[in-house]
N, C-alpha and C. Protein backbone atom coordinates (compact mmCIF):
# COMPACT_ATOMS: atom_id res chain seq x y z
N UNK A 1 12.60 8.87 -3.67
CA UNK A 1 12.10 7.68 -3.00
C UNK A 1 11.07 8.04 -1.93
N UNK A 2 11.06 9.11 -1.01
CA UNK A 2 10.25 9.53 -0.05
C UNK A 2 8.69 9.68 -0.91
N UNK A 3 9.07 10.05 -2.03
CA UNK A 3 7.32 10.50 -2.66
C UNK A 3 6.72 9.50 -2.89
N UNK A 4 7.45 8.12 -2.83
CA UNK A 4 6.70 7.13 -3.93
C UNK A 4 5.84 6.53 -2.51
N UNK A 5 5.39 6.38 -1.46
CA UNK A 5 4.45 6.16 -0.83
C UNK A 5 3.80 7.98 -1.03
N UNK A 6 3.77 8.66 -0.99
CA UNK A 6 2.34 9.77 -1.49
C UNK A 6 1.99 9.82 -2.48
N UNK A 7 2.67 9.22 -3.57
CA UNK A 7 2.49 8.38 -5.26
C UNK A 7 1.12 7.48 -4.81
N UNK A 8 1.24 6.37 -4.20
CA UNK A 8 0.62 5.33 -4.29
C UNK A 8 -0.75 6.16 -3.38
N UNK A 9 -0.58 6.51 -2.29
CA UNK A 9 -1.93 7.10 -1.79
C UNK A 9 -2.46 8.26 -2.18
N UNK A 10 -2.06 8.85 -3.07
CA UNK A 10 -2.75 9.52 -4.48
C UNK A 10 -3.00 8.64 -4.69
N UNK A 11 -2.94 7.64 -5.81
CA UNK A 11 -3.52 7.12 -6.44
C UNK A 11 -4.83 6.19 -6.27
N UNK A 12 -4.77 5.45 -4.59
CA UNK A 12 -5.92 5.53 -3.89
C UNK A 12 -6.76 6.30 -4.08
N UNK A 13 -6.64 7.42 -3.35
CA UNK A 13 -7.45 8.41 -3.46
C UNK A 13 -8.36 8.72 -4.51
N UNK A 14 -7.70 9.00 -5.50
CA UNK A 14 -8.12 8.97 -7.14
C UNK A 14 -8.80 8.14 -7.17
N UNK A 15 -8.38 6.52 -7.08
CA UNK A 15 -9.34 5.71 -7.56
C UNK A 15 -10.62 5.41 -6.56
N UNK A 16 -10.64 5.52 -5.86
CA UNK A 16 -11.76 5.99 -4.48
C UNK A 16 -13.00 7.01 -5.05
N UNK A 17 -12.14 7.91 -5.08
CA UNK A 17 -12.73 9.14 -5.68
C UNK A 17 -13.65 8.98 -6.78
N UNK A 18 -13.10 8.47 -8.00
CA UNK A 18 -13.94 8.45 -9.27
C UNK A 18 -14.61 7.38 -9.20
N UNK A 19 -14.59 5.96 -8.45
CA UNK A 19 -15.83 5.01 -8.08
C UNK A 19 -16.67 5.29 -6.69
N UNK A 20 -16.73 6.97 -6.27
CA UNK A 20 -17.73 7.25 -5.47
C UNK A 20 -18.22 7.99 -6.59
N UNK A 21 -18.29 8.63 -7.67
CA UNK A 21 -18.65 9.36 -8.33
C UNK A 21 -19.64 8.56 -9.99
N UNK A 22 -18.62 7.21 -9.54
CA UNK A 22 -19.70 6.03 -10.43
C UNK A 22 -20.99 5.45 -9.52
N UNK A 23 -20.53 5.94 -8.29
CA UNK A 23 -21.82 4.88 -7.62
C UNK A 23 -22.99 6.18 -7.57
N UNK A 24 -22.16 7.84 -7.20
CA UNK A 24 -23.32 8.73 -6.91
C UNK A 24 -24.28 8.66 -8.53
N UNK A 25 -23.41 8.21 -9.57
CA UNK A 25 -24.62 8.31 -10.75
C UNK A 25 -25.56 7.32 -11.06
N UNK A 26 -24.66 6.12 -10.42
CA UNK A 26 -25.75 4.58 -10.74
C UNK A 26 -26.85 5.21 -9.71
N UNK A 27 -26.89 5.58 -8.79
CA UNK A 27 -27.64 5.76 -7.66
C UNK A 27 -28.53 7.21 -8.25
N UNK A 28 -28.45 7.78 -9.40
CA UNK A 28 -29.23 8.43 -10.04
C UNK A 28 -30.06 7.80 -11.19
N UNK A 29 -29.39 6.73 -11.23
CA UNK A 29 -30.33 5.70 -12.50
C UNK A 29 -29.35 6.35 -13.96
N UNK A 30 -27.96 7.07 -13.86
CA UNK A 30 -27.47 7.77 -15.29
C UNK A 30 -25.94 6.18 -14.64
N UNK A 31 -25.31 5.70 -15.57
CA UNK A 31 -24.32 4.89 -14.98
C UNK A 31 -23.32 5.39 -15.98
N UNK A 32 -22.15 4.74 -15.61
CA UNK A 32 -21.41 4.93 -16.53
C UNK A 32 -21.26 3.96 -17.41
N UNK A 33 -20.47 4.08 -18.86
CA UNK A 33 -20.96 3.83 -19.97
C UNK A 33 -19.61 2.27 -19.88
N UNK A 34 -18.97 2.14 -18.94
CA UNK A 34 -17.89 1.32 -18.48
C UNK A 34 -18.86 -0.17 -18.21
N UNK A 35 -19.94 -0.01 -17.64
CA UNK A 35 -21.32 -1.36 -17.13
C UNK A 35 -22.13 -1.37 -18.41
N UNK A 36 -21.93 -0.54 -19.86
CA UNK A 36 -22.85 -1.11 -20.62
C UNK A 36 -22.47 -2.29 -21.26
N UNK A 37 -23.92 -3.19 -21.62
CA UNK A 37 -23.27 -4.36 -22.27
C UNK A 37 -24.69 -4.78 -23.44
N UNK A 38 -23.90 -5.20 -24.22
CA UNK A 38 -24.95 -5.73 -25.65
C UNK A 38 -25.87 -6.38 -25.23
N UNK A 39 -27.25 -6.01 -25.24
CA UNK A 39 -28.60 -6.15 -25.08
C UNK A 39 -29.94 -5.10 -24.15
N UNK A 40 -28.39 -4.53 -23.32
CA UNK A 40 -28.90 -3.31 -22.18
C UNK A 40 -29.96 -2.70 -22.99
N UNK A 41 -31.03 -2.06 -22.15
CA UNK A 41 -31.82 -1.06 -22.72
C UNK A 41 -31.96 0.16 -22.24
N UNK A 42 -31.34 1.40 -22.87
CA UNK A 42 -30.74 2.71 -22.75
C UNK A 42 -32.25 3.86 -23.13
N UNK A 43 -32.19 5.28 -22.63
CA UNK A 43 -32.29 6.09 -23.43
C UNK A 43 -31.08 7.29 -23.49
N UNK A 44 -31.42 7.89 -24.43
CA UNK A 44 -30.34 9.16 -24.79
C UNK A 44 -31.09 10.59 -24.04
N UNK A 45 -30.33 11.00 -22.59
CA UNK A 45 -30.61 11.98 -21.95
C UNK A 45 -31.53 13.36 -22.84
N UNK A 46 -30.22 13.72 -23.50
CA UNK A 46 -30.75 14.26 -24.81
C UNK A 46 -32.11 14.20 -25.64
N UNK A 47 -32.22 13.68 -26.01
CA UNK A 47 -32.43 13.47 -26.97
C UNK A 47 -33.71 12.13 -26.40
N UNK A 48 -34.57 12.61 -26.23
CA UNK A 48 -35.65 11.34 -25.67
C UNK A 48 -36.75 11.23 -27.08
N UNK A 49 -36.93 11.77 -27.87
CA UNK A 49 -37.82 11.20 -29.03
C UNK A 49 -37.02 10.09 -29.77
N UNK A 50 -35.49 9.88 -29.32
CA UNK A 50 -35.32 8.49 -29.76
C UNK A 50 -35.65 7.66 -29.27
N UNK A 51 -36.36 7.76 -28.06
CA UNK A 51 -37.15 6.49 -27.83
C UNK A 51 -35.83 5.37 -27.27
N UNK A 52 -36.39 4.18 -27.15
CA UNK A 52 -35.40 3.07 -26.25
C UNK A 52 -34.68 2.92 -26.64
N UNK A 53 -33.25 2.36 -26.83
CA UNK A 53 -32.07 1.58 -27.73
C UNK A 53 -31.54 0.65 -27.21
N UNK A 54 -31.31 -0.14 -27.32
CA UNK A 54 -30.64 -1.30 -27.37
C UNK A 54 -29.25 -1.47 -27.32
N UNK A 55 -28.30 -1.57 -26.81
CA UNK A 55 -26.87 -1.52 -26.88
C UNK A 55 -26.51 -2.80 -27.54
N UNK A 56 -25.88 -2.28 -28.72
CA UNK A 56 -25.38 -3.59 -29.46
C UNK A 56 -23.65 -3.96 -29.30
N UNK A 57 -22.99 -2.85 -29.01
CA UNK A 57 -21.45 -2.96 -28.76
C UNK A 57 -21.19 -1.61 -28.06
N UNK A 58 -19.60 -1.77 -27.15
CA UNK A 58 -19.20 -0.67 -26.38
C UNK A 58 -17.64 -1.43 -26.98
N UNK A 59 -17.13 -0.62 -27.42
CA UNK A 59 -15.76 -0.22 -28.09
C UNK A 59 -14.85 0.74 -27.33
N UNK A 60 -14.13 0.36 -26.11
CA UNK A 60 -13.65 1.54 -25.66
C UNK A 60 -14.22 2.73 -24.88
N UNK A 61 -14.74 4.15 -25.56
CA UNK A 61 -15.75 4.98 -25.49
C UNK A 61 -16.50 4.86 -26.13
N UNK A 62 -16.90 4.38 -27.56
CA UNK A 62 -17.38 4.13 -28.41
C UNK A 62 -18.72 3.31 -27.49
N UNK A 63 -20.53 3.64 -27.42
CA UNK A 63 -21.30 2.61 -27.60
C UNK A 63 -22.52 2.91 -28.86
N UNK A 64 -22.69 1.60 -29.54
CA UNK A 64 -23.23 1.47 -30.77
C UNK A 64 -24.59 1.27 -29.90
N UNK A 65 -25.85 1.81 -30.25
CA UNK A 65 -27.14 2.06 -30.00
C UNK A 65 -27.71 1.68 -30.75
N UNK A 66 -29.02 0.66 -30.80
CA UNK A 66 -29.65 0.72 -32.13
C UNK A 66 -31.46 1.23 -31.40
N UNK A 67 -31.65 3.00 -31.62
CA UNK A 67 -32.76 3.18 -31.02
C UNK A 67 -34.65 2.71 -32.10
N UNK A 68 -35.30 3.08 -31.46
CA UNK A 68 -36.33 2.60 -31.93
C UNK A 68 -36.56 3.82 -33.31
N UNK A 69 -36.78 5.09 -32.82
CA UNK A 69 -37.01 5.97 -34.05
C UNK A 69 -36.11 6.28 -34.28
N UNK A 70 -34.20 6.24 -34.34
CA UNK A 70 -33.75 6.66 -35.27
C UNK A 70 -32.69 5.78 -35.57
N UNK A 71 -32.76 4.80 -34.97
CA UNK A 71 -31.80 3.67 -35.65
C UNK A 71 -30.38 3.41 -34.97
N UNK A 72 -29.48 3.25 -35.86
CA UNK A 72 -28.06 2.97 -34.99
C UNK A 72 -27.37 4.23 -34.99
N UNK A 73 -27.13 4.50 -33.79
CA UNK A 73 -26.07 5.36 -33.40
C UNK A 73 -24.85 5.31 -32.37
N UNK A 74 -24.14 6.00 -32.86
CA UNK A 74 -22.49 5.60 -32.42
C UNK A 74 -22.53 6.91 -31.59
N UNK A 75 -22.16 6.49 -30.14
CA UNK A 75 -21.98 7.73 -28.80
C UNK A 75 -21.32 7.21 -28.29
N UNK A 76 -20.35 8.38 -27.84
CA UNK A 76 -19.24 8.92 -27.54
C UNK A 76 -19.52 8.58 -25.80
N UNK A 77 -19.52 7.38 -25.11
CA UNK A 77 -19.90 7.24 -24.01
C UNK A 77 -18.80 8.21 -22.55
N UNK A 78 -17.93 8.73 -23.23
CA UNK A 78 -17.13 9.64 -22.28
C UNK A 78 -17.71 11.13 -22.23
N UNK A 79 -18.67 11.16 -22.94
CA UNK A 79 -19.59 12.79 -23.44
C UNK A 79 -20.65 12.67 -22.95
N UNK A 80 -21.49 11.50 -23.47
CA UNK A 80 -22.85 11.33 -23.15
C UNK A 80 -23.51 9.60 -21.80
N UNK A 81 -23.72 10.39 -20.80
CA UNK A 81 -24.03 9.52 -19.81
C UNK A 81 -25.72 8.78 -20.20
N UNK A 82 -25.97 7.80 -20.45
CA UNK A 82 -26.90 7.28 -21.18
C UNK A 82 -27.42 6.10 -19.78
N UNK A 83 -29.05 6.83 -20.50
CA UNK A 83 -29.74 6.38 -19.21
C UNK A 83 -30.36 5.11 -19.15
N UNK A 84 -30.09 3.96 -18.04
CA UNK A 84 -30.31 2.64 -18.27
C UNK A 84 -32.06 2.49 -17.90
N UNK A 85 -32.62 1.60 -18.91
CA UNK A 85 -33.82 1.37 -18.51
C UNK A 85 -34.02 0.27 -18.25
N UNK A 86 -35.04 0.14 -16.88
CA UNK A 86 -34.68 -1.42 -16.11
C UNK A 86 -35.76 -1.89 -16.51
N UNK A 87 -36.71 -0.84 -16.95
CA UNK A 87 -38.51 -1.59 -17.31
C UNK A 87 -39.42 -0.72 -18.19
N UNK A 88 -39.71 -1.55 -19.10
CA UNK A 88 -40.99 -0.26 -19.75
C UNK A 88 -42.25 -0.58 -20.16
């Protein structure tokens, strides 16, 4: 019974922790793949001769891309931090 208040402020902590670590990447222009939504316009860090994509679905980790030169692709949004484009 004594642990379960250092239970709960762990778990603060934690969650503190990993939404300072979502804001240090939005604040790099890379977000996490948790704010994508069907119509966003992405590129793939990687991989930039794919050109723009389009987010058509986010499944979980799963987001479905449909880029300009290579079409639809399915990324693993817990692997690959995918970069939001606000203008082109």
């Amino acid at each position: 019974m004594a642990n379960s208040g250092y239970d709960q402020r762990s778990q603060v902590l934690n969650g503190v922790s990993s939404l300072l670590c979502e804001t240090r990447s939005a604040m790099n222009g890379i977000m996490s793949h948790h704010v994508l939504t069907p119509g966003m316009l992405v590129r793939h860090p990687q991989y930039p001769e794919w050109g723009i994509g389009q987010v058509q679905s986010r499944i979980g980790e799963m987001v479905t891309v449909n880029f300009v030169e290579t079409g639809k692709q399915v990324i693993n949004g817990s692997k690959v931090s995918l970069v939001i484009v606000y203008e082109e």
